[in-house]
Structure formats: structure tokens, C-alpha cells
Protein backbone atom coordinates (compact mmCIF):
# COMPACT_ATOMS: atom_id res chain seq x y z
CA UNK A 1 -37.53 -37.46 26.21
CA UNK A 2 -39.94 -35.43 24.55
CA UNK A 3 -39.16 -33.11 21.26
CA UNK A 4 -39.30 -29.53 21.89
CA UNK A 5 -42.30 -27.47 20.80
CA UNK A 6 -42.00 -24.60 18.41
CA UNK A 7 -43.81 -21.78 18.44
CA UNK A 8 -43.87 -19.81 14.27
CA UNK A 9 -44.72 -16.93 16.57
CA UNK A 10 -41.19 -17.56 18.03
CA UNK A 11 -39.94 -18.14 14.37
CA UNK A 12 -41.54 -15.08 13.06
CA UNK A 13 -40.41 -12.74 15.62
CA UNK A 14 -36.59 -14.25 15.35
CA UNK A 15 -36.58 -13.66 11.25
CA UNK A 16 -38.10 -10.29 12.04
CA UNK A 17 -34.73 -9.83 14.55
CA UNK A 18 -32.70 -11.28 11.83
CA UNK A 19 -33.71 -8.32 9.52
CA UNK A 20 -33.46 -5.40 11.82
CA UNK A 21 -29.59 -6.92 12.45
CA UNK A 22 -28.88 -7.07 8.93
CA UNK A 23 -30.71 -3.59 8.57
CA UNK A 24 -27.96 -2.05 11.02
CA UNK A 25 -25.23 -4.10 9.75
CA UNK A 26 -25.68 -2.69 6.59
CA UNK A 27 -26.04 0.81 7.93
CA UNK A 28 -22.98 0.26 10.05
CA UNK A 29 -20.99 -0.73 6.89
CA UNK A 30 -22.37 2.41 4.85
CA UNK A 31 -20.99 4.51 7.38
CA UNK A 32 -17.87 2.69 7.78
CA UNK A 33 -17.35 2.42 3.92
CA UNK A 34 -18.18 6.16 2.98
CA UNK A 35 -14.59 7.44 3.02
CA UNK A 36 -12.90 4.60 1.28
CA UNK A 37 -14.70 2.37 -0.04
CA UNK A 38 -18.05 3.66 -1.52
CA UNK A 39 -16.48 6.65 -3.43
CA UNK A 40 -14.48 4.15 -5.29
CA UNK A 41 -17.14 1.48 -6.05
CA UNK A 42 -19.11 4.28 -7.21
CA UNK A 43 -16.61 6.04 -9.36
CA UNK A 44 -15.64 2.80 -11.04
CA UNK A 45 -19.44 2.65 -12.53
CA UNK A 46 -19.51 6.30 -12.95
CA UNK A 47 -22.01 7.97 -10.14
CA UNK A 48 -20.93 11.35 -8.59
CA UNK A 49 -19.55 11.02 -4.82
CA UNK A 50 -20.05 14.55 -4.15
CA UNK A 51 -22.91 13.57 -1.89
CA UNK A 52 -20.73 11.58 0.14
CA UNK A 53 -18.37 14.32 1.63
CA UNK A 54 -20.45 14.72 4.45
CA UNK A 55 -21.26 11.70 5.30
CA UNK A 56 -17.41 10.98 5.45
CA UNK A 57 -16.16 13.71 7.38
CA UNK A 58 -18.72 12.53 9.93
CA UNK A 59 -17.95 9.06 9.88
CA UNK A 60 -14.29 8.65 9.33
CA UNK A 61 -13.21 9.07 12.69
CA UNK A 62 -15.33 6.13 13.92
CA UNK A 63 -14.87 3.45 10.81
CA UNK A 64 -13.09 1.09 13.17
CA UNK A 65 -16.21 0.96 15.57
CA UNK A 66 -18.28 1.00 12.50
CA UNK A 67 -16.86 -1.75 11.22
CA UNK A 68 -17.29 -4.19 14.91
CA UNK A 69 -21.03 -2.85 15.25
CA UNK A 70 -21.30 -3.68 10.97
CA UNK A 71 -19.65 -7.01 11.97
CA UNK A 72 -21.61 -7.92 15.13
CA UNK A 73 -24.73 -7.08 13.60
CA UNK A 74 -24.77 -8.97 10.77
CA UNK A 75 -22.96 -12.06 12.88
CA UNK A 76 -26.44 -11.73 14.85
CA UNK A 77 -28.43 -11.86 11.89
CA UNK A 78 -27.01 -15.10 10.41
CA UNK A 79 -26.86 -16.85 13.84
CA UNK A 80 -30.74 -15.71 14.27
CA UNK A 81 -31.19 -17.10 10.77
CA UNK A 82 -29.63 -20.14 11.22
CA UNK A 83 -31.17 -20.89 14.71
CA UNK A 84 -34.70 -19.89 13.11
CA UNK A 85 -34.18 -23.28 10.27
CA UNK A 86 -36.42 -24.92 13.32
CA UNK A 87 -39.11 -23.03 13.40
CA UNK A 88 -39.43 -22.33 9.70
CA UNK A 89 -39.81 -25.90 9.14
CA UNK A 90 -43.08 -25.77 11.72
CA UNK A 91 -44.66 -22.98 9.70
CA UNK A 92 -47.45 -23.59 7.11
CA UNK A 93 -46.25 -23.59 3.61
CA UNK A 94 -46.81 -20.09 1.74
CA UNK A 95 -46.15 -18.18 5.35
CA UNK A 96 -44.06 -15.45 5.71
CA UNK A 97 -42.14 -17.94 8.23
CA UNK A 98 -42.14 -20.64 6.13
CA UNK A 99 -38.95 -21.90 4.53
CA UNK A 100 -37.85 -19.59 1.91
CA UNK A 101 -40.41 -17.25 2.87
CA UNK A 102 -39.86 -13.75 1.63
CA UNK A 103 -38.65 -12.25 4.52
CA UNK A 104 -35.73 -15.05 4.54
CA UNK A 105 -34.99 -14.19 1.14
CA UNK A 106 -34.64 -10.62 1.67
CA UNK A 107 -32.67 -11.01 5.29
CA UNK A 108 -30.17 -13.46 2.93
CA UNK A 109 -29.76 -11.06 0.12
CA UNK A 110 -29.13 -8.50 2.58
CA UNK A 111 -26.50 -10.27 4.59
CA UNK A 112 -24.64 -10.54 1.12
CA UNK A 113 -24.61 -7.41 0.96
CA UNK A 114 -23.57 -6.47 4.63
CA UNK A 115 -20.64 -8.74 3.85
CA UNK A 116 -19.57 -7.36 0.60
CA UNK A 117 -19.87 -3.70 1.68
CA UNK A 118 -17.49 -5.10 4.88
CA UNK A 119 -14.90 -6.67 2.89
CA UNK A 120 -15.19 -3.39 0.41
CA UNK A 121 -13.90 -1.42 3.65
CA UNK A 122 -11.06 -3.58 4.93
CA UNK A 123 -9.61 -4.12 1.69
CA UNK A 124 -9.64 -0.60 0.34
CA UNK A 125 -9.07 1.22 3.38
């Protein structure tokens, strides 16, 4: 049996995937979060939410399908992420695909915040 060849390209374009996911994940959960959530987070470390009236009276009606299109994009991001560990470990050290590249960093830190921003809106709301 022979081992599978991996392509960085492949690698590259998958991490690239991972952080448009967690990019629209974390929109999602904006938009899902604005009527609950985010005016209390930022009240408790006193910013204004008068901005956010807007975006609330346009998104409140659709937080629950917020919320599955915040959740199913940044499932799809980790999966991509976690499928990608392959490829990353082809890559040249010091690449943006490499292993702890800074793209990875940024899609992780991201994710973390995707999740908090979810678990913000569930539990307040």
C-alpha cells in the first residue's frame, strides 16, 4: 500500500477555507448576539450600545438561523483545521502552511471567539 501524497497547495487552500468559515461564523454570531448578548457584554465594560439598535431590530427575528449558520460555520472551520494537521506537516518550516503558521494561529484564535460569542447568545438569550 502506498502513503498518500499531499499536496501544501491542498493544505493552503483548506486553511484558507478554514478562515473564511470562521470569518462567517463569527459574523453569524454577531448578528445572532446583537439583541442579547453583545449589549450586555458591552455594558458590563462600559461601551455605548446605541450603535447596536439597528443592527438588532434587523437581526432579531432570525437569531435562531443565525445561530445554526454561526454553528455550522465554525463546525466547518475546525473540521477543515483538523483535517489540514496532514498537510501542514508536508509544508516547509516558516510557510504560511506550515504548522503553527500564522494563518493557523489566527483561524484558532478566531474559532475561540466564534465559540464564546455562541455560548454568549444561548446563555443570555
Amino acid at each position: 500500500m502506498t502513503e498518500p501524497t499531499i499536496n501544501p497547495s491542498a493544505g493552503q487552500a483548506r486553511q484558507a477555507g478554514a478562515a473564511a468559515l470562521t470569518a462567517g461564523g463569527i459574523l453569524a454570531g454577531l448578528g445572532a448576539a446583537a439583541c442579547c448578548a453583545l449589549p450586555v457584554m458591552f455594558a458590563t465594560i462600559g461601551v455605548g450600545t446605541a450603535s447596536l439598535l439597528g443592527i438588532a431590530a434587523i437581526t432579531g427575528p432570525y437569531q435562531g438561523v443565525l445561530l445554526v449558520a454561526a454553528v455550522a460555520s465554525l463546525a466547518g472551520a475546525a473540521i477543515l483545521l483538523w483535517r489540514g494537521r496532514a498537510a501542514a506537516a508536508a509544508c516547509a518550516p516558516g510557510t504560511a502552511c506550515a504548522p503553527g503558521g500564522a494563518l493557523q494561529r489566527t483561524t484558532l484564535v478566531g474559532l475561540a471567539a466564534g465559540i464564546m460569542l455562541l455560548v454568549l447568545s444561548v446563555a443570555i438569550a
